[in-house]
N, C-alpha and C. Protein backbone atom coordinates (compact mmCIF):
# COMPACT_ATOMS: atom_id res chain seq x y z
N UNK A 1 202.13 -238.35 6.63
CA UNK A 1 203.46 -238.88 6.85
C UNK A 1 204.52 -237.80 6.65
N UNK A 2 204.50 -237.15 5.39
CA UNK A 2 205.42 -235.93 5.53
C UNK A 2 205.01 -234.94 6.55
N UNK A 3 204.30 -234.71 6.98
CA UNK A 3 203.85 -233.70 7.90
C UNK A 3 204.54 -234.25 9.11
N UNK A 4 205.08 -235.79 9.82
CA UNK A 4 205.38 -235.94 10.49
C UNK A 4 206.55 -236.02 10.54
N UNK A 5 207.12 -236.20 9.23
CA UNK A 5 208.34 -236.24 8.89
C UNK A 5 209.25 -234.62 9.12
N UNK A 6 208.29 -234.05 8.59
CA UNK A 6 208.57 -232.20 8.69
C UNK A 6 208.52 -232.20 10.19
N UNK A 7 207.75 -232.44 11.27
CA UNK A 7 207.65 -232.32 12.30
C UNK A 7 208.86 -232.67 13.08
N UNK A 8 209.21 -234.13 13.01
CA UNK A 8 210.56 -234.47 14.00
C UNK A 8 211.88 -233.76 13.01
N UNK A 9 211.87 -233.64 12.14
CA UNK A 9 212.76 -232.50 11.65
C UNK A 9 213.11 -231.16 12.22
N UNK A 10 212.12 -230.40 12.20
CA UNK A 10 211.92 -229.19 13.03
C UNK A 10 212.53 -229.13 14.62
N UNK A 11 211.79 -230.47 15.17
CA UNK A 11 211.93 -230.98 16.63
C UNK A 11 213.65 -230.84 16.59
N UNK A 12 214.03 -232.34 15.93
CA UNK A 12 215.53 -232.19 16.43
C UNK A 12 216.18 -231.27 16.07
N UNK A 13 216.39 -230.36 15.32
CA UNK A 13 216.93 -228.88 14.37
C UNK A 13 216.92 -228.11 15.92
N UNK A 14 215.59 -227.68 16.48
CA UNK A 14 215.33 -227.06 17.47
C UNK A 14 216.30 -227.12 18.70
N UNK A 15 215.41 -228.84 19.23
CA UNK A 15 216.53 -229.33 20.40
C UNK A 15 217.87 -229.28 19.91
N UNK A 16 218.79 -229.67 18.89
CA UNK A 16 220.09 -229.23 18.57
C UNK A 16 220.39 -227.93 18.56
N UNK A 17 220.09 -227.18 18.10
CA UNK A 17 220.67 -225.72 18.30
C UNK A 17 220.62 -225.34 20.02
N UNK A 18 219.66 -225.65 20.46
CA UNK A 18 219.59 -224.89 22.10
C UNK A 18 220.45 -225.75 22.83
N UNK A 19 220.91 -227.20 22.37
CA UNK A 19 222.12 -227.88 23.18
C UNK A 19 223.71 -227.26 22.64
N UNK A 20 224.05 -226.70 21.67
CA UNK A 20 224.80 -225.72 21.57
C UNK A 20 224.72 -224.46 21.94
N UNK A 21 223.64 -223.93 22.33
CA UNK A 21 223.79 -222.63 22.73
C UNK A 21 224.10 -222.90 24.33
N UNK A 22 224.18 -224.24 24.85
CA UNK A 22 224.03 -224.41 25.91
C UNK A 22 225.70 -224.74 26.90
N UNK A 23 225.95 -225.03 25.61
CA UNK A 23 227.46 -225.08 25.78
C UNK A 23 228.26 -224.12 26.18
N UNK A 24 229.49 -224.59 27.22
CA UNK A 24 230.36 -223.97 27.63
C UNK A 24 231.44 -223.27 26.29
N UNK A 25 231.31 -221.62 26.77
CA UNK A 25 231.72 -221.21 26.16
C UNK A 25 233.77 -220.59 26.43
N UNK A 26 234.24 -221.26 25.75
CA UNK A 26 236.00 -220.92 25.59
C UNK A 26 236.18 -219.61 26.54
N UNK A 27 237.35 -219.69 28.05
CA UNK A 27 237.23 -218.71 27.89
C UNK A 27 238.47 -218.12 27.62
N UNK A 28 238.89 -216.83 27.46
CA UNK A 28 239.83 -216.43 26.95
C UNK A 28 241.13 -216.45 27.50
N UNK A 29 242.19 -216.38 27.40
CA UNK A 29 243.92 -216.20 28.28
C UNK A 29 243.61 -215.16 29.38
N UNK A 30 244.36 -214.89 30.10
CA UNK A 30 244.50 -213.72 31.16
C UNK A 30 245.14 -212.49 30.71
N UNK A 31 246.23 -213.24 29.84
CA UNK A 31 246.77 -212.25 28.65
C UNK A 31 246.13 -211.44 27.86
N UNK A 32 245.17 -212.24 27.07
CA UNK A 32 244.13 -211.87 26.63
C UNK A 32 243.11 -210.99 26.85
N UNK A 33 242.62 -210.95 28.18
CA UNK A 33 241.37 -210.59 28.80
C UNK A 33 242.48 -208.89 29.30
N UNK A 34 243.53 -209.38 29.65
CA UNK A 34 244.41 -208.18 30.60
C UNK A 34 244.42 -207.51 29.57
N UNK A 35 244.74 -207.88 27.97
CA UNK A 35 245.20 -206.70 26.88
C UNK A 35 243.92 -205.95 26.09
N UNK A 36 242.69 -206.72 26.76
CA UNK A 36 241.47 -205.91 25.88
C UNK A 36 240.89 -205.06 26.84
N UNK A 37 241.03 -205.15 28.25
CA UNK A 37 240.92 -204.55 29.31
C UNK A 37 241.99 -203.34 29.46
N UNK A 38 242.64 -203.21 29.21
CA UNK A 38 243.85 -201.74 28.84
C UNK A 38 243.49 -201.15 27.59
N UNK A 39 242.96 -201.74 26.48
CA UNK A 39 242.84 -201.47 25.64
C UNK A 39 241.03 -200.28 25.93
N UNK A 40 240.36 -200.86 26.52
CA UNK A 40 239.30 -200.90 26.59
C UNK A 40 239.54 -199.13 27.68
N UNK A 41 240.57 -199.20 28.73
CA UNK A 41 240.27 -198.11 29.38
C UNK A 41 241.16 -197.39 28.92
N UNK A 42 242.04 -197.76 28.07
CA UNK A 42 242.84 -196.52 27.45
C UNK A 42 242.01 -195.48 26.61
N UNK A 43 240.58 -196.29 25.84
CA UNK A 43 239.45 -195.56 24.97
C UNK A 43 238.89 -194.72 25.66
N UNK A 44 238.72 -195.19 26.76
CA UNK A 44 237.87 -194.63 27.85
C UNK A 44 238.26 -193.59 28.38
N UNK A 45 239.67 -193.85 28.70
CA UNK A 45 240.21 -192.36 29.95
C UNK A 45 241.48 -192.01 29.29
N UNK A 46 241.52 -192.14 27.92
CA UNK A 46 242.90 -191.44 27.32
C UNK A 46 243.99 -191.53 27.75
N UNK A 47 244.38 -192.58 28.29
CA UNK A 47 245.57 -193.05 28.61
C UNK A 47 246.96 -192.87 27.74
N UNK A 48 247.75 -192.55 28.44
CA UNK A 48 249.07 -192.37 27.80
C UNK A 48 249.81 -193.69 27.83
N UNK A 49 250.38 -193.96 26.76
CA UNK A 49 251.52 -195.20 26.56
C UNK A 49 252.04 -195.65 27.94
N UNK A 50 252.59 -194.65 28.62
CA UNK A 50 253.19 -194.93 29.90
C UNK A 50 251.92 -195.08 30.99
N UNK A 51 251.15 -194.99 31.04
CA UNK A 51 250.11 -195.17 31.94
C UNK A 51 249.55 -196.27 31.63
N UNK A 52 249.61 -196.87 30.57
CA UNK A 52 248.69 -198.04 29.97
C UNK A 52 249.82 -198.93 30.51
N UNK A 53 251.64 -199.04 30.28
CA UNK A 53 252.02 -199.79 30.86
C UNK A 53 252.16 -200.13 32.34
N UNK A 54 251.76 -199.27 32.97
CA UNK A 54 251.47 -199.17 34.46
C UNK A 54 250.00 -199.70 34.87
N UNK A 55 249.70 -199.20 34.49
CA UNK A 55 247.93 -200.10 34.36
C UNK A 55 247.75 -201.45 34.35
N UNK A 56 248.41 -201.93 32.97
CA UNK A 56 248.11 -203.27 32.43
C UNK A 56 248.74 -204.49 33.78
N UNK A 57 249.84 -204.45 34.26
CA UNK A 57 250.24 -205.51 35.37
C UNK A 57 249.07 -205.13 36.52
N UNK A 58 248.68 -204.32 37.25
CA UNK A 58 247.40 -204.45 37.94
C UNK A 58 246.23 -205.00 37.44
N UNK A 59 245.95 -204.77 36.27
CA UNK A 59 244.60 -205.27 36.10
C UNK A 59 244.92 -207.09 35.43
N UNK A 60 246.37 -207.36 34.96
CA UNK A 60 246.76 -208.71 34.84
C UNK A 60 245.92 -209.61 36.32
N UNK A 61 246.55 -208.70 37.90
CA UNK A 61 247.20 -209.77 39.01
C UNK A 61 245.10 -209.50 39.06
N UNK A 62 244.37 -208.43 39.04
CA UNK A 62 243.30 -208.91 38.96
C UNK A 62 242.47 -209.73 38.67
N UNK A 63 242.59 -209.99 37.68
CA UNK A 63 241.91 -210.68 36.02
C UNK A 63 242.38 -212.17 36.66
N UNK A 64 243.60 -212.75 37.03
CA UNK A 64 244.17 -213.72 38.04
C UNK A 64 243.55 -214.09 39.37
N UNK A 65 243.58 -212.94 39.84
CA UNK A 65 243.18 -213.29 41.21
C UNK A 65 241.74 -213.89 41.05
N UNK A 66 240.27 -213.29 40.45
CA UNK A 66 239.20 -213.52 39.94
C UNK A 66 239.08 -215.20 39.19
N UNK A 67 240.17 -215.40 38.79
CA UNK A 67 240.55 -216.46 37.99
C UNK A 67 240.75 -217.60 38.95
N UNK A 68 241.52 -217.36 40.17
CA UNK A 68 241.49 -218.18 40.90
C UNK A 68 240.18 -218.19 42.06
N UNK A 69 239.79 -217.45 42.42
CA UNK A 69 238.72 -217.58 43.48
C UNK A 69 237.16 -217.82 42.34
N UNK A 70 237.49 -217.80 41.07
CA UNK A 70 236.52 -218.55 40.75
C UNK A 70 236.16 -220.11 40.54
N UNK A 71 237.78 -220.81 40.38
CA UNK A 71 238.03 -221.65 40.42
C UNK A 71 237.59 -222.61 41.70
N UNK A 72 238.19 -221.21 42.97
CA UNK A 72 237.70 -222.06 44.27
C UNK A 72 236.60 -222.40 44.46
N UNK A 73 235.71 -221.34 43.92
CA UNK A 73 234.10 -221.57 43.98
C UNK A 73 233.66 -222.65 43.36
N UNK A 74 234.08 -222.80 42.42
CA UNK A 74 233.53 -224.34 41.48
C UNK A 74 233.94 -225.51 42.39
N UNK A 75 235.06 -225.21 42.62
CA UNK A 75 235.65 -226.87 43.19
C UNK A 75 234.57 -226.92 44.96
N UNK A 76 234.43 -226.18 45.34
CA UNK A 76 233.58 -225.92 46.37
C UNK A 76 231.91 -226.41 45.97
N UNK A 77 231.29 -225.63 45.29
CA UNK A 77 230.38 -226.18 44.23
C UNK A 77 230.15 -227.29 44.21
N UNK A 78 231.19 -228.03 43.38
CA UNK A 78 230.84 -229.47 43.32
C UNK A 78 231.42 -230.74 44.30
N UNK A 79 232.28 -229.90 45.07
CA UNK A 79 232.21 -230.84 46.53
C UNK A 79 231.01 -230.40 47.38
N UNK A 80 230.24 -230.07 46.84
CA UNK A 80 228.86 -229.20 47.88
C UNK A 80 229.12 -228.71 49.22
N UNK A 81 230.55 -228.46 49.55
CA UNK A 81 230.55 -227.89 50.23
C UNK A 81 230.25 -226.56 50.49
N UNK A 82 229.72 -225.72 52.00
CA UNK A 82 229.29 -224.54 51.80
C UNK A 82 230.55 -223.65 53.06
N UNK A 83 230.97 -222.58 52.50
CA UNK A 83 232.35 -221.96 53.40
C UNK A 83 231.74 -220.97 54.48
N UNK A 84 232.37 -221.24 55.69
CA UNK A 84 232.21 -221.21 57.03
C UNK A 84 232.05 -219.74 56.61
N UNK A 85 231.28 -219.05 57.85
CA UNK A 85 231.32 -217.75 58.56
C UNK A 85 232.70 -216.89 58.12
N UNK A 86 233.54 -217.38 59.14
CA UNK A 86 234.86 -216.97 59.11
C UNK A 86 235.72 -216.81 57.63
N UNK A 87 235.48 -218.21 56.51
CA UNK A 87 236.05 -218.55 55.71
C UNK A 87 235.23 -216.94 54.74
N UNK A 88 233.86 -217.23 54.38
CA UNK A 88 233.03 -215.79 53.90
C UNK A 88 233.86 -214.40 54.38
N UNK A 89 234.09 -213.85 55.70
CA UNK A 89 234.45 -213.10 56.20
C UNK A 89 235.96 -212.74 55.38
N UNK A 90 236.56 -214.13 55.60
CA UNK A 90 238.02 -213.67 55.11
C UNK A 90 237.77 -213.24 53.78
N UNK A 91 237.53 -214.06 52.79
CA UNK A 91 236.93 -213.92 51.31
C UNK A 91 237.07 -212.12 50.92
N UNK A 92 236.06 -211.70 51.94
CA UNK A 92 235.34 -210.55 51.28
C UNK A 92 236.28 -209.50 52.06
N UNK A 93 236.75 -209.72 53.21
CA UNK A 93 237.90 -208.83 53.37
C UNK A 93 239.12 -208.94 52.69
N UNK A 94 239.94 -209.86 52.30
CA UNK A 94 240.58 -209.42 51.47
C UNK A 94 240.36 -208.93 50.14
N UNK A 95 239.16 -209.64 49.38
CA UNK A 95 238.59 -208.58 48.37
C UNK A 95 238.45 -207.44 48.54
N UNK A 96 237.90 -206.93 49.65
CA UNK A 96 238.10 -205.12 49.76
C UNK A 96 238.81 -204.75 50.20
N UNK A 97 240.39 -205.26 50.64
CA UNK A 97 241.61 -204.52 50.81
C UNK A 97 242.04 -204.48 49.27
N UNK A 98 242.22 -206.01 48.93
CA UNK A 98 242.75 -206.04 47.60
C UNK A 98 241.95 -204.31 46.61
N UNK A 99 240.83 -204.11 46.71
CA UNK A 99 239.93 -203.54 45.75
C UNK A 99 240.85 -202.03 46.31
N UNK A 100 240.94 -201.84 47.82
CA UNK A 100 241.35 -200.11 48.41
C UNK A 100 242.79 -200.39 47.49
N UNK A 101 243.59 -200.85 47.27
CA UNK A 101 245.10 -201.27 46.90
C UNK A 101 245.04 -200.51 45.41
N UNK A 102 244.24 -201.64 44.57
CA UNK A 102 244.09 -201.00 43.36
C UNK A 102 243.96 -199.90 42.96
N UNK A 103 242.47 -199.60 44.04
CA UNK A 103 241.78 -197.82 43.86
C UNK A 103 242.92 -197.05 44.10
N UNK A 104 243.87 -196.96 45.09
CA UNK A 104 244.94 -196.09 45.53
C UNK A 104 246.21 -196.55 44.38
N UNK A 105 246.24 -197.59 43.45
CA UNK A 105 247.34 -197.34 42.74
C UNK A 105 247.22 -196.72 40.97
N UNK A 106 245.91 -196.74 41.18
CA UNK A 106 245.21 -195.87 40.09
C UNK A 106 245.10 -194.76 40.07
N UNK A 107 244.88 -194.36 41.48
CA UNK A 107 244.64 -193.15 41.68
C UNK A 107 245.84 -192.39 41.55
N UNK A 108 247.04 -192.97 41.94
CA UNK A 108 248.82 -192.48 41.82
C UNK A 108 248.94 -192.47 40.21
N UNK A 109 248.43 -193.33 39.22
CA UNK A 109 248.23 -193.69 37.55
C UNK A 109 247.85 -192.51 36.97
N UNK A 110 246.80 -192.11 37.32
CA UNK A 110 245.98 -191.43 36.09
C UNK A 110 245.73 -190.00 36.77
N UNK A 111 245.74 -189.23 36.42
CA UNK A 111 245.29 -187.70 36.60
C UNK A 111 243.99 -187.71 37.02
N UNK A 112 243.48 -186.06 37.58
CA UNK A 112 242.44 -186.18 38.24
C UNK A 112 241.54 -185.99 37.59
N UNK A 113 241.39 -185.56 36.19
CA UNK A 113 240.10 -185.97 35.28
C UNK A 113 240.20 -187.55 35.10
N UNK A 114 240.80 -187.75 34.59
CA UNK A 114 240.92 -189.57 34.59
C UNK A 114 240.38 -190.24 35.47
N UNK A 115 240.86 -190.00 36.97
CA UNK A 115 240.66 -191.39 37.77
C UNK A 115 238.78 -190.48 38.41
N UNK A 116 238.21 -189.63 38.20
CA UNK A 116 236.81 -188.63 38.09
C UNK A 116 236.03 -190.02 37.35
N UNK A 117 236.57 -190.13 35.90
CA UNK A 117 235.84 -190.92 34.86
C UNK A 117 235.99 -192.19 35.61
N UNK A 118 237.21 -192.74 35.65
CA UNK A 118 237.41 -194.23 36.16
C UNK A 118 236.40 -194.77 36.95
N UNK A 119 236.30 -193.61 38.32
CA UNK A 119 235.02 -193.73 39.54
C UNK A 119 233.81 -193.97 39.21
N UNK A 120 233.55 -193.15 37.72
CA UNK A 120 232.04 -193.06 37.49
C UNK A 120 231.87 -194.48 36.52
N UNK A 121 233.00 -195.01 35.73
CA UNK A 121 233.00 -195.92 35.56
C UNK A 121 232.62 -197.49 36.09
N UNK A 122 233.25 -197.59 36.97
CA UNK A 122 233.33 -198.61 38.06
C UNK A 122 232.06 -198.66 38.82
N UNK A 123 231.62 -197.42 39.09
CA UNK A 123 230.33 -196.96 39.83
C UNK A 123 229.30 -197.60 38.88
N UNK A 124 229.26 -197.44 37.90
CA UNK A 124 228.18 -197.71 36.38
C UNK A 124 228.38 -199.38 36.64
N UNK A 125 229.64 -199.82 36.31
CA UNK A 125 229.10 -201.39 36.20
C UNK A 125 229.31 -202.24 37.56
N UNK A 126 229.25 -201.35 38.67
CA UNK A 126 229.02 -202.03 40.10
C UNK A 126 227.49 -202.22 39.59
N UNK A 127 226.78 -201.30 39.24
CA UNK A 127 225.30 -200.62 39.50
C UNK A 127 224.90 -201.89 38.00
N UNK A 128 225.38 -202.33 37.21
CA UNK A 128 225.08 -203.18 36.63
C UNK A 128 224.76 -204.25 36.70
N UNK A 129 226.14 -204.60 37.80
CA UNK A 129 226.28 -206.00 38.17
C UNK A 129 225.34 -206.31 39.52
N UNK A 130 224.73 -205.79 40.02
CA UNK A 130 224.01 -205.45 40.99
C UNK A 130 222.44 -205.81 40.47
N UNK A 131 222.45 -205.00 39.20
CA UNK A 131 221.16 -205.37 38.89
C UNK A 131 220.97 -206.70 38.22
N UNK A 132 221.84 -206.77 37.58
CA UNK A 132 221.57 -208.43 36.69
C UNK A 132 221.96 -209.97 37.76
N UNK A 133 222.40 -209.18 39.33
CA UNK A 133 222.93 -210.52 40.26
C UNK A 133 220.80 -210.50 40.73
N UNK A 134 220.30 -209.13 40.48
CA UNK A 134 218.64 -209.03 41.54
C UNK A 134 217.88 -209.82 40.18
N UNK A 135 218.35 -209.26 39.64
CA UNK A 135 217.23 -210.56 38.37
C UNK A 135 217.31 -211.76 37.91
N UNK A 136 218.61 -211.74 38.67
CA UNK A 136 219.17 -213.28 38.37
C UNK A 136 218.43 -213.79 39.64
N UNK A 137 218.27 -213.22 41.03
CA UNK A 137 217.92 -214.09 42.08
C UNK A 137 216.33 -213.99 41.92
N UNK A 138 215.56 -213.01 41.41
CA UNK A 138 214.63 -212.79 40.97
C UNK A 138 213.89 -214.26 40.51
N UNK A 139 214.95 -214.28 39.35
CA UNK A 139 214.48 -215.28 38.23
C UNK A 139 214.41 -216.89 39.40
N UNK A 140 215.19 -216.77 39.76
CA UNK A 140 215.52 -217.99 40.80
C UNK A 140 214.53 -218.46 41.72
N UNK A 141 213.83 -217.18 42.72
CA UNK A 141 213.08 -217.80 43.60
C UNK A 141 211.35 -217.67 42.59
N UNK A 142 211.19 -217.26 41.58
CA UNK A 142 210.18 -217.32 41.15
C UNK A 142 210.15 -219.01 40.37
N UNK A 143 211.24 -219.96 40.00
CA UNK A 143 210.69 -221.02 39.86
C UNK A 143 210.61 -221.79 40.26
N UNK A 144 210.90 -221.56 41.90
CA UNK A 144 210.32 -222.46 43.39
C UNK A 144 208.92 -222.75 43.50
């Protein structure tokens, strides 16, 4: 009897913790995310006071923009709807004008050792995000 008692103990302890880990996690202001993100490449590429305030409103309307087209995706998501040819097309072209915009107002920002690092930066967690989107799809069609 205690042994079974110890048992559904264990059980629900278990299942409770992994339904919290399962939980949606808070996410932070834009404010927030924009001031640890300046903070974060000022460590990085030695940014000057005046460059960090030039910086920080670009990577704000970013951190926003991401904010909203993730939004669209959810609400899309759960209307199951899936976005046209054209609608994809537009998407990803203005993401890579938006992306040439940035690159060229960074590049006017930071000196040419700086925006050297920035490249190899960006380059590093493209090459990240790249790999954890292949193991993510990885993981996906292997439990078909």
């Amino acid at each position: 009897m205690k042994k079974i008692i110890g048992f559904l103990v264990f059980v629900i302890s278990i299942s409770t913790s992994v339904n919290a880990q399962k939980e949606k996690k808070e996410r932070m202001t834009v404010e927030q995310q924009t001031e640890l993100a300046v903070k974060k490449m000022a460590l990085k590429l030695d940014l000057t006071d005046s460059q960090q305030r030039r910086v920080k409103p670009l990577l704000a309307e970013q951190i926003n923009e991401k904010k909203e087209l993730r939004s669209k995706r959810k609400a899309m998501k759960e209307s199951g709807k899936k976005p046209s040819a054209d609608e994809r097309y537009a998407v990803a072209n203005s993401r890579l004008n938006k992306l040439i915009a940035f690159k060229t107002e960074m590049k006017s920002i930071l000196n040419e050792k700086q925006y050297e690092r920035f490249e190899k930066m960006t380059a590093k967690k493209m090459h990240k995000r790249k790999k954890k989107a292949k193991k993510k799809m990885h993981k996906r069609s292997n439990r078909h």
